[in-house]
Protein backbone atom coordinates (compact mmCIF):
# COMPACT_ATOMS: atom_id res chain seq x y z
CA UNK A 1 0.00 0.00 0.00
CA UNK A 2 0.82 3.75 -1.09
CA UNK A 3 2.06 6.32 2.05
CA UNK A 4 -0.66 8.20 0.15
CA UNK A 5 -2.92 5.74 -0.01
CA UNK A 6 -2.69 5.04 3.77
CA UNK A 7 -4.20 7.34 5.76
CA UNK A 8 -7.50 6.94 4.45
CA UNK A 9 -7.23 3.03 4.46
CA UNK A 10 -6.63 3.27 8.18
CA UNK A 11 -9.32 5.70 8.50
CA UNK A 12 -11.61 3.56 6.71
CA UNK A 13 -10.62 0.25 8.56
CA UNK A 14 -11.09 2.56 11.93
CA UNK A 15 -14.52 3.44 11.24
CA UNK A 16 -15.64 0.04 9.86
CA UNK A 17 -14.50 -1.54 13.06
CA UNK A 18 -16.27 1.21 15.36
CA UNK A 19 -19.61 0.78 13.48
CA UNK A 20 -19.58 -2.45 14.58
CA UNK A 21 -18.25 -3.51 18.17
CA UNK A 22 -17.89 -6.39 20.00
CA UNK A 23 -17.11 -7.42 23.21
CA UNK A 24 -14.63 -9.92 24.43
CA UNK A 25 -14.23 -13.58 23.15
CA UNK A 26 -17.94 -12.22 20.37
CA UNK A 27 -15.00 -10.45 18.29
CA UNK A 28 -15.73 -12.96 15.60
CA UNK A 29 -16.56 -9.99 12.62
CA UNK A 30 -13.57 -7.86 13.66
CA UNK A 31 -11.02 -11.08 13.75
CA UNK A 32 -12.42 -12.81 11.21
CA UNK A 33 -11.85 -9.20 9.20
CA UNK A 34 -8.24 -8.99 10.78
CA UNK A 35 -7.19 -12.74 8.93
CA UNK A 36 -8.57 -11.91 5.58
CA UNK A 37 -6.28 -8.57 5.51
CA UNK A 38 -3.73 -10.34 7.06
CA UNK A 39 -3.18 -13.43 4.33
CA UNK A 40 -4.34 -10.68 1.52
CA UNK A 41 -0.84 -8.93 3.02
CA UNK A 42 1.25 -12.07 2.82
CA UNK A 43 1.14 -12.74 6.22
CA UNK A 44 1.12 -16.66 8.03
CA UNK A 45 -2.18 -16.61 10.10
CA UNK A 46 -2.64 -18.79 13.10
CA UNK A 47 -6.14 -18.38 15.14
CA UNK A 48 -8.57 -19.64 17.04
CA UNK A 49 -7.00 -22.60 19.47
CA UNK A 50 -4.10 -22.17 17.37
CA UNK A 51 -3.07 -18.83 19.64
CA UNK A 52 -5.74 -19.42 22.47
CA UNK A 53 -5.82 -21.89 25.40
CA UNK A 54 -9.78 -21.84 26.02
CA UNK A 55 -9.60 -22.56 30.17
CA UNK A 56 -7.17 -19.93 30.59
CA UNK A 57 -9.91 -17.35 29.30
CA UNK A 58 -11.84 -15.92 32.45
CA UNK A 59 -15.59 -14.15 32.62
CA UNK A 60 -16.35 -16.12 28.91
CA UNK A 61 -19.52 -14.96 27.76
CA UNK A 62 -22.32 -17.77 28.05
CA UNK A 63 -22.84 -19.92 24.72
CA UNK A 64 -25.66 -18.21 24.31
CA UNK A 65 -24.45 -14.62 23.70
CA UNK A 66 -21.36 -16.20 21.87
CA UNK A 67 -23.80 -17.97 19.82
CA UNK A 68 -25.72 -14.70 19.24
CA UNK A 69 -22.46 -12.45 18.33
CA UNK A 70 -21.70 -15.45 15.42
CA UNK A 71 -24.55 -15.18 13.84
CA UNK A 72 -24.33 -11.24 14.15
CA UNK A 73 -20.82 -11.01 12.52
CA UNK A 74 -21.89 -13.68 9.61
CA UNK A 75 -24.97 -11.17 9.02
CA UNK A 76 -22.61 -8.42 8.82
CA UNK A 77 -20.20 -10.03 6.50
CA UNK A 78 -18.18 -11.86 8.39
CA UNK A 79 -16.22 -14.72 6.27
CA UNK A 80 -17.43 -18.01 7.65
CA UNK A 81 -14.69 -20.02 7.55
CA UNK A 82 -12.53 -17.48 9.47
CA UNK A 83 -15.49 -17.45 11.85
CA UNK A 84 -15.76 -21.45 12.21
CA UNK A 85 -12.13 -21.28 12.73
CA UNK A 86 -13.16 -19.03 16.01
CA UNK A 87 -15.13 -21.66 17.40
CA UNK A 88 -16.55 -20.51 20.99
CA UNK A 89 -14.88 -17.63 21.40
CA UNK A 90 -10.98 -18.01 20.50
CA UNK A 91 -11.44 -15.33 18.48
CA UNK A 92 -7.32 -14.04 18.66
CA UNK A 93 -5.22 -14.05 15.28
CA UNK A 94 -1.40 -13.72 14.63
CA UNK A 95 0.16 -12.85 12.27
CA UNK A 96 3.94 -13.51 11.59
CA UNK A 97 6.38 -12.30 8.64
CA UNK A 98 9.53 -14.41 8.56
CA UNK A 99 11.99 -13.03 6.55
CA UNK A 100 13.85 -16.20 6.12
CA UNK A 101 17.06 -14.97 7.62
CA UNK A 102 18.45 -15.50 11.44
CA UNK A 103 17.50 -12.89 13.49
CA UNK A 104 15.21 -11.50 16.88
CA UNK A 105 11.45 -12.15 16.82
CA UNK A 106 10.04 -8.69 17.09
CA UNK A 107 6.32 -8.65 18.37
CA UNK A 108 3.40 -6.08 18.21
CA UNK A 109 0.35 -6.58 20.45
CA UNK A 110 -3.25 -4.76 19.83
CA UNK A 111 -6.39 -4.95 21.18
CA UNK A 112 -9.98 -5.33 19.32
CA UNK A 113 -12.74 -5.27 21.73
CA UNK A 114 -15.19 -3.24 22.62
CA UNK A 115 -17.30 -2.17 25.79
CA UNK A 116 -20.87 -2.71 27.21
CA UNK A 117 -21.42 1.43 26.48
CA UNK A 118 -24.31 3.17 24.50
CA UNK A 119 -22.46 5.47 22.28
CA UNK A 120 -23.35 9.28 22.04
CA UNK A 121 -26.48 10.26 19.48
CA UNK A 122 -25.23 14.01 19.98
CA UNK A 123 -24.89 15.44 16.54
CA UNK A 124 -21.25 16.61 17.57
CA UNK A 125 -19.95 13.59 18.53
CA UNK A 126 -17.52 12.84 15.32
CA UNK A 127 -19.06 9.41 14.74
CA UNK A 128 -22.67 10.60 14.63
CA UNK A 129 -21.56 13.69 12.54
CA UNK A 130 -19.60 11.42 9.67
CA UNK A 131 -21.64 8.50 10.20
CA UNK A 132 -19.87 5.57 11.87
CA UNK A 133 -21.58 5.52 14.96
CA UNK A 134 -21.94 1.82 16.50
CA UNK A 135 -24.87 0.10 14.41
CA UNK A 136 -24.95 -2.15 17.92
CA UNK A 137 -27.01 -0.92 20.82
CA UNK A 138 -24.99 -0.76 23.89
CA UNK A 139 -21.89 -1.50 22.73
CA UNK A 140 -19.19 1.05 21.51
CA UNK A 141 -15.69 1.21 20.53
CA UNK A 142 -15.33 3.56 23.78
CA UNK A 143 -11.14 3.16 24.38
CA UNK A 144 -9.58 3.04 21.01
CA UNK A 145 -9.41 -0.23 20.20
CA UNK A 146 -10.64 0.01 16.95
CA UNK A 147 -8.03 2.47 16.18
CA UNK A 148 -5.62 -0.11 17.57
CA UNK A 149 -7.03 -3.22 15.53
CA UNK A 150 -6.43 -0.50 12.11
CA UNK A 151 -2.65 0.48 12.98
CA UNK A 152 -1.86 -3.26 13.16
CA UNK A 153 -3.62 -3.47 10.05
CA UNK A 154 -1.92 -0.71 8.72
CA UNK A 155 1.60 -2.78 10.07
CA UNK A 156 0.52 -5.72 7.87
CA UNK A 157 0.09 -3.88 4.92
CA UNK A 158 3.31 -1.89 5.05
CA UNK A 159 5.99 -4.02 6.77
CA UNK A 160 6.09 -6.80 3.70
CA UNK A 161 7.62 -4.52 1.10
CA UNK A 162 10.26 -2.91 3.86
CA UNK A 163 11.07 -6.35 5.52
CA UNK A 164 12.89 -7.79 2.12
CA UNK A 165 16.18 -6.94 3.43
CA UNK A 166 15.67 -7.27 7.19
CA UNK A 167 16.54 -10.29 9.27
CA UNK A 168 14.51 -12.34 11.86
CA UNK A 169 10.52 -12.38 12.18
CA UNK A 170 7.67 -10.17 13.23
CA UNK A 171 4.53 -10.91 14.65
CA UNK A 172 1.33 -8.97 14.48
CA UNK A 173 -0.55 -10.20 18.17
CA UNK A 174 -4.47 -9.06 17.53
CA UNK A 175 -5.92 -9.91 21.24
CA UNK A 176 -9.62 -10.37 22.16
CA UNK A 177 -10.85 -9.35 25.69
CA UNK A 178 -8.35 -6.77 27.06
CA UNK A 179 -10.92 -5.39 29.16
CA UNK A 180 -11.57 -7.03 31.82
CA UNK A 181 -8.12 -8.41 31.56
CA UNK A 182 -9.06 -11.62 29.99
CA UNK A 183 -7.47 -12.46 26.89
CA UNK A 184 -3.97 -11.98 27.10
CA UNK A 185 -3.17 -15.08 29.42
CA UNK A 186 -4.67 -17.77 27.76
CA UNK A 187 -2.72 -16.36 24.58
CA UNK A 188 0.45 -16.78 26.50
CA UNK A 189 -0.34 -19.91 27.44
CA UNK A 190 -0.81 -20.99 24.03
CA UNK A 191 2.66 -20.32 23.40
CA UNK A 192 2.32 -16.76 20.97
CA UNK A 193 5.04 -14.75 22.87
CA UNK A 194 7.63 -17.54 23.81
CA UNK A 195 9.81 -16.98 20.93
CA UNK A 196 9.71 -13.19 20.88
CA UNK A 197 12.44 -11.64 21.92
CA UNK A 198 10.76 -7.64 21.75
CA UNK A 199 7.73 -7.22 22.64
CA UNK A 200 5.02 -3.76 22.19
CA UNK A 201 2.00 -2.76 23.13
CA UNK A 202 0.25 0.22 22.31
CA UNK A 203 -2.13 2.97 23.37
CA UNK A 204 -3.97 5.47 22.23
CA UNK A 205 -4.67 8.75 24.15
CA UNK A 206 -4.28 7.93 28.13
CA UNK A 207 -2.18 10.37 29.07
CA UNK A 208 -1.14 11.80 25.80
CA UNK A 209 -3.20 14.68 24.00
CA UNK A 210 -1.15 15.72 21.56
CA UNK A 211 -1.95 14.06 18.11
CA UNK A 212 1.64 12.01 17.53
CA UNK A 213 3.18 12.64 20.76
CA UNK A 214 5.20 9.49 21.55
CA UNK A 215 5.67 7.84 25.01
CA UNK A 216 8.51 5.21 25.29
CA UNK A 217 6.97 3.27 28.07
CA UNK A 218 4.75 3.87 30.59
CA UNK A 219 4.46 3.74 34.25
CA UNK A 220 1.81 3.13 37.21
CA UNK A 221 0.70 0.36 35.33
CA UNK A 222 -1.66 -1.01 38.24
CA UNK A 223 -1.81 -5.05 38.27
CA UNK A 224 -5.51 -5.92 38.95
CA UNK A 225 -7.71 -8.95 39.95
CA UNK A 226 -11.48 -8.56 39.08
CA UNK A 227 -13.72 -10.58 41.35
CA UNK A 228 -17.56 -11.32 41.35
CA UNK A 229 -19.62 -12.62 44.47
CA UNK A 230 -22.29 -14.36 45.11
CA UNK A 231 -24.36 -14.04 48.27
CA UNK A 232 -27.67 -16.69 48.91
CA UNK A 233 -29.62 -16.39 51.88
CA UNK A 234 -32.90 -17.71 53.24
CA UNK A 235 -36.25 -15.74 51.60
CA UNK A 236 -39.30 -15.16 53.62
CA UNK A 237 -42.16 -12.92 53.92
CA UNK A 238 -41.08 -9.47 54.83
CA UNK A 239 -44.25 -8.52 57.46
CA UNK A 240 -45.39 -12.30 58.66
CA UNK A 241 -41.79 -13.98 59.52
CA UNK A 242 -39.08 -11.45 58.43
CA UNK A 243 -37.26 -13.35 61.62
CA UNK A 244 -37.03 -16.45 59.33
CA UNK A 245 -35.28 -14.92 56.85
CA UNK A 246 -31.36 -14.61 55.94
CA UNK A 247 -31.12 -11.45 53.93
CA UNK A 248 -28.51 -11.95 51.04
CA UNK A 249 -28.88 -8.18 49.95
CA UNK A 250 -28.13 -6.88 53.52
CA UNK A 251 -25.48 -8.83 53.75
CA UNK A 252 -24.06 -7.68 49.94
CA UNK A 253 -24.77 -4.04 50.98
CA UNK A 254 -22.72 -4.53 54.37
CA UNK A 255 -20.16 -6.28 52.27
CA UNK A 256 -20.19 -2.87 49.62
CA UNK A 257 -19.49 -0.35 52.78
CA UNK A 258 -16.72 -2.31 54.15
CA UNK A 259 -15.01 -3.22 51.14
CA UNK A 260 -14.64 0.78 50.57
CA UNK A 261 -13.21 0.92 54.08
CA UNK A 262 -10.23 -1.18 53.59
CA UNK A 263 -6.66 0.08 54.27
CA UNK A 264 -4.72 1.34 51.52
CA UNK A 265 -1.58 0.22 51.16
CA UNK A 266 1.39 1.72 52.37
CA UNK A 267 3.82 0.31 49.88
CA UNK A 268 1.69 1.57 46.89
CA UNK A 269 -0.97 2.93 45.36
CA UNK A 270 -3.72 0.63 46.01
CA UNK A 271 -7.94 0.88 44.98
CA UNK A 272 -10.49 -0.54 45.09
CA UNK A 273 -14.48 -0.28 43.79
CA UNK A 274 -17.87 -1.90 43.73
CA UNK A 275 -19.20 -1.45 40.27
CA UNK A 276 -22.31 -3.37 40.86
CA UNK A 277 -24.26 -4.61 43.41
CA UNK A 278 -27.83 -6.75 42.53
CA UNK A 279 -30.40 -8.48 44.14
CA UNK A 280 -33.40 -9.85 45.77
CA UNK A 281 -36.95 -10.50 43.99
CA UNK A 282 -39.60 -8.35 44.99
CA UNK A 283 -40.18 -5.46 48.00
CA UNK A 284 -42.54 -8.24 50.38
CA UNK A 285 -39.70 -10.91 50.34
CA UNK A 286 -36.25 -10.86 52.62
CA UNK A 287 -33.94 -11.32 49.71
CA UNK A 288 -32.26 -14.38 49.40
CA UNK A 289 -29.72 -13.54 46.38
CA UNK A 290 -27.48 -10.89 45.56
CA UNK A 291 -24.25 -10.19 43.73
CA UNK A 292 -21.53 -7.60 43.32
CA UNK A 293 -19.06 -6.93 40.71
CA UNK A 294 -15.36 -5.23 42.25
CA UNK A 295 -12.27 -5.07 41.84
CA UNK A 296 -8.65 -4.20 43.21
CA UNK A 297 -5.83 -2.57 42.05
CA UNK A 298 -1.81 -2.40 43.11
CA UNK A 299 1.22 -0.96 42.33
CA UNK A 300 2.44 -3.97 42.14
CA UNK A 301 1.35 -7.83 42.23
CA UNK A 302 1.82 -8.37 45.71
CA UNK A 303 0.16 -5.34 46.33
CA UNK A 304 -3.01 -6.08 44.46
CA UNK A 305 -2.98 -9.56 45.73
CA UNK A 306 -2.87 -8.00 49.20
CA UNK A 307 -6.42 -6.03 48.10
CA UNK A 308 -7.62 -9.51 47.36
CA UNK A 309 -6.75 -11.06 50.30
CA UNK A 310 -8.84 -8.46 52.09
CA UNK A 311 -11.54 -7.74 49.96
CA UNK A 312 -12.66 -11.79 50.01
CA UNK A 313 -11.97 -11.72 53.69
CA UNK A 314 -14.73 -8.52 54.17
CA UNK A 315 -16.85 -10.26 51.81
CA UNK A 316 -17.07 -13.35 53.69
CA UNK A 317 -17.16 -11.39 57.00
CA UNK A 318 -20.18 -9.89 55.95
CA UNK A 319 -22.00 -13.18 54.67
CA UNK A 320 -21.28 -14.52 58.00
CA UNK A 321 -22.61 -11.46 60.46
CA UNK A 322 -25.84 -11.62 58.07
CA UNK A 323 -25.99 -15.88 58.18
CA UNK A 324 -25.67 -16.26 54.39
CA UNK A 325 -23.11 -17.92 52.38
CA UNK A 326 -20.82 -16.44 49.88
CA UNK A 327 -18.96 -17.32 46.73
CA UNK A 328 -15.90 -15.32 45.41
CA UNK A 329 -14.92 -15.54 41.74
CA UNK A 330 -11.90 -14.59 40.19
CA UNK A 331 -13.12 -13.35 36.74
CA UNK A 332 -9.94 -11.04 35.45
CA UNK A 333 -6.50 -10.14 36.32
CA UNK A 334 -3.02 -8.50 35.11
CA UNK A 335 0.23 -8.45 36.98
CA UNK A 336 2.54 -5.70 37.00
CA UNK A 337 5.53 -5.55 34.55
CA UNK A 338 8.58 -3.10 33.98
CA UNK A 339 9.37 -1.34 30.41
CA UNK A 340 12.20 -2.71 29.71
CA UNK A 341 15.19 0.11 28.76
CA UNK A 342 16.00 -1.61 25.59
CA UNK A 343 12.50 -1.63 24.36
CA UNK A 344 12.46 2.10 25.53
CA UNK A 345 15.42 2.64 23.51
CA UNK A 346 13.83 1.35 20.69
CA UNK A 347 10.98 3.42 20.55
CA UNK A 348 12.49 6.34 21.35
CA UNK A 349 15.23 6.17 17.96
CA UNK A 350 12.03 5.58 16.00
CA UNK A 351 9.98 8.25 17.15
CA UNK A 352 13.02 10.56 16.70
CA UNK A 353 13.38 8.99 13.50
CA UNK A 354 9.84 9.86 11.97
CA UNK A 355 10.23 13.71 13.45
CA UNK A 356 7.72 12.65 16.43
CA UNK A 357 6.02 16.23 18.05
CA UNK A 358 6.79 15.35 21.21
CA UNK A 359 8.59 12.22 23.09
CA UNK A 360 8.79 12.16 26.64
CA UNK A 361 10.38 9.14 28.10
CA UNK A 362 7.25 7.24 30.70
CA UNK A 363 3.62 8.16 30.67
CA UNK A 364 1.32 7.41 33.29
CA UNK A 365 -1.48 4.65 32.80
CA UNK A 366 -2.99 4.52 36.29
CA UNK A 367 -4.56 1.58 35.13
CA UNK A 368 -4.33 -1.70 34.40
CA UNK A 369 -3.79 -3.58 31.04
CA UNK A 370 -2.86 -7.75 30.95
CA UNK A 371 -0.36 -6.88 28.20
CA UNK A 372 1.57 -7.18 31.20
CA UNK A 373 1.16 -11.24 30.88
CA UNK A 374 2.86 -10.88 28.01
CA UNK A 375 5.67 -8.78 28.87
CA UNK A 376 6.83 -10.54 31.82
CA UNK A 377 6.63 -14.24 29.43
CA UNK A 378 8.59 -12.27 27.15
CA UNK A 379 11.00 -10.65 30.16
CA UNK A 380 11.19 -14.21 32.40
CA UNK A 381 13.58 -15.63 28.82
CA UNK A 382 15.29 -12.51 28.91
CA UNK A 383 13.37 -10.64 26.20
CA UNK A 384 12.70 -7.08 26.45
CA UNK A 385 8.97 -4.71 26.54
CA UNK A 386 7.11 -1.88 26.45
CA UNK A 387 4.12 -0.21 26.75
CA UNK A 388 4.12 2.51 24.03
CA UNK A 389 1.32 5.40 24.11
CA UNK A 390 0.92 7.72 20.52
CA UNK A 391 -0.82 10.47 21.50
CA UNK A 392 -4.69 11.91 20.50
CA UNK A 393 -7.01 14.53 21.87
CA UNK A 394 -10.11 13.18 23.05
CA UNK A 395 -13.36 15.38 23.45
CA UNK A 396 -14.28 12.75 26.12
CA UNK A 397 -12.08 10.05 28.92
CA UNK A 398 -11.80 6.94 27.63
CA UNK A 399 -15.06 4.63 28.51
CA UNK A 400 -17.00 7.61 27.76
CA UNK A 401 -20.17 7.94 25.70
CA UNK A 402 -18.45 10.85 23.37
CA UNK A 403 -15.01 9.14 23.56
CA UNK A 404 -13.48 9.43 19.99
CA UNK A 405 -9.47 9.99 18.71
CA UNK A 406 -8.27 12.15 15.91
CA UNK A 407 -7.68 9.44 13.10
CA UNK A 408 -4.72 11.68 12.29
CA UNK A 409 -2.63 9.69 15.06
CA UNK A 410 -3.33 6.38 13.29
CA UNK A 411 -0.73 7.13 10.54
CA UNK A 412 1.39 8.43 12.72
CA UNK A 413 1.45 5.20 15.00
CA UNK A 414 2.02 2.84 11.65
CA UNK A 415 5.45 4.56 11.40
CA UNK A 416 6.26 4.81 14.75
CA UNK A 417 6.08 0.94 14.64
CA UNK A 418 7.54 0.71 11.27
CA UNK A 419 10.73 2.53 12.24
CA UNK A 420 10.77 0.08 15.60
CA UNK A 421 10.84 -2.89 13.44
CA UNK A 422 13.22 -1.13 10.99
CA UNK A 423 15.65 -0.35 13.93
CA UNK A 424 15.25 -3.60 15.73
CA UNK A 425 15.55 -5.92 12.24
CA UNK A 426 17.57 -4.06 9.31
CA UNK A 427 20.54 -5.60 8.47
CA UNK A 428 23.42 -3.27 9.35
């Protein structure tokens, strides 16, 4: 593909993927899109349970919604045999480019889901104004991803024709389920990253506002576990024999309070939050269900484990003062991981390379991202990482109704990562 020519490809590739989202391990239009491209582009594709170890996945969507978001992505287009290839929800794809000659694996991560958000109808919102808004109730490209899903794209169209003199491999990772924190493990466990010897990921926006702006690696990467609860109690009539009764919701509520009121850590930045809490049946009836939805944060793994430790101990605390029993799921996590200084290195001669507006050494993330699985497989051989941010406005925060980028950065990114692989692989 044409440097002319580009920019509106990624643009175009951007706003296909953004008018129709879907959540993790349902991505079966967008990766079953992301294979076509990527053997159109020469590329070796491996997918499905090729790249995925399904019982390392966590929250999986029932087979009923997975069911529902194949049948959705075949409606919209989706090729079929890509999408049979998927199965129940493996829906990650690599891509590798060997060049045929002995050298270091190089390795590009991005993400392609979307979240559970109902996208802005406000006529200024970019994507209503130009007409890519998500066609898909409830569901919106709301943190980039699609944007990230077109750079690597944009990689696999432009790195073929550069590569012909380079040494060693590259792969192109395309990961379901980052949010949550649920994809990248069971990708790791399949084996994708244990021959790569540099790994990046990348982000859009975060911390970075100016279209092109270039951080090297990032920092405050929290590791997080996400956990779900289940509370079941005793019902009974709420004005005959309320004394019979073992209220689950009470105890769930109780459980909400305390959770908030556990000590931070003083090693760290440590969090934690209720997102949800659900339950009982009806306003005559002692409620004997409920659930919440949390999560922790750390500085660091031991820190965040820490959070966990006490968070299931107040949840069980409360189940017990309130006589109802309680179940504690572990539905997501991500560890903490350094950026390497080689991979820094690496990123920082490219961005100065392609003129780069700005490049400032770490950016903050504040939050958490299971890239870091990946990292630390690639960092436990002796491999190096990063976390790379290329910098956007954004009219809105990320996991906002009105959260868009400026498709200007998208080009921008493709040559940042172009120049990484250039520096990383040409033969000197």
């Amino acid at each position: 593909m044409s440097p002319a020519s580009l920019p509106a490809q990624l643009s175009a590739w951007r706003r296909d993927f953004h008018r129709h989202p879907e959540l993790g391990f349902c991505e079966f239009r967008t990766a079953a899109r992301v294979a076509t491209e990527l053997e159109k582009f020469g590329w070796r594709v491996a997918a499905g349970a090729e790249v995925m170890r399904a019982a390392a996945r966590t929250e999986v969507p029932p087979a009923a919604e997975i069911a529902a978001a194949r049948a959705e992505a075949l409606r919209d287009g989706a090729d079929p045999e890509w999408v049979v290839r998927f199965g129940e929800g493996l829906t990650g794809v690599v891509g590798t480019l060997d060049t045929g000659r002995p050298g270091p694996t190089v390795a590009f991560r991005v993400d392609m889901d979307a979240l559970p958000v109902r996208e802005s109808d406000d006529s200024a919102h970019v994507p209503v104004r130009d007409q890519f808004s998500s066609t898909r109730p409830g569901r919106m490209h709301a943190c980039g991803h699609d944007g990230h899903t077109a750079i690597g794209l944009g990689l696999a169209s432009t790195l073929p024709a550069l590569a012909r003199d380079w040494r060693g491999k590259i792969k192109l990772i395309f990961q379901p389920a980052e949010e949550g924190c649920r994809g990248a493990k069971s990708m790791v466990e399949a084996g994708v990253v244990a021959d790569v010897d540099y790994y990046f990921a990348t982000h859009l926006g975060i911390a970075l506002t100016e279209t092109g702006a270039i951080a090297c690696g990032t920092d405050r990467i929290l590791a997080t576990i996400k956990l779900d609860a289940a509370f079941r109690g005793t019902a009974a009539h709420a004005g005959v024999d309320p004394h019979l009764g073992r209220n689950a919701l009470l105890a769930a509520a109780t459980a909400t309070v305390q959770l908030h009121a556990i000590s931070r850590h003083g090693e760290g930045a440590s969090r934690v939050n209720v997102g949800q809490l659900s339950g009982g049946t009806g306003r005559n009836i002692v409620p004997d269900r409920a659930a919440l939805k949390l999560e922790v944060r750390g500085a660091t793994t031991a820190i965040c484990r820490w959070m966990a430790g006490e968070a299931e101990r107040v949840l069980r605390a409360a189940a017990a003062m309130h006589g109802v029993e309680a179940t504690v799921e572990n539905v997501g996590e991500s560890i903490s991981a350094p950026c390497d200084d080689a991979a820094r290195a690496a990123v920082r001669r490219a961005a100065a390379a392609i003129h780069a507006p700005r490049i400032v050494e770490y950016a903050p993330l504040g939050a958490s991202e299971d890239a870091t699985f990946m990292m630390d497989a690639v960092q436990a051989r002796g491999g190096a990482a990063t976390y790379v941010m290329v910098g956007t406005p954004l009219p809105a925060g990320h996991h906002h109704p009105r959260f868009d980028i400026d498709e200007a950065a998208l080009p921008r990114a493709v040559a940042l990562h172009a120049a990484i692989a250039r520096d990383l692989l040409a033969v000197t």
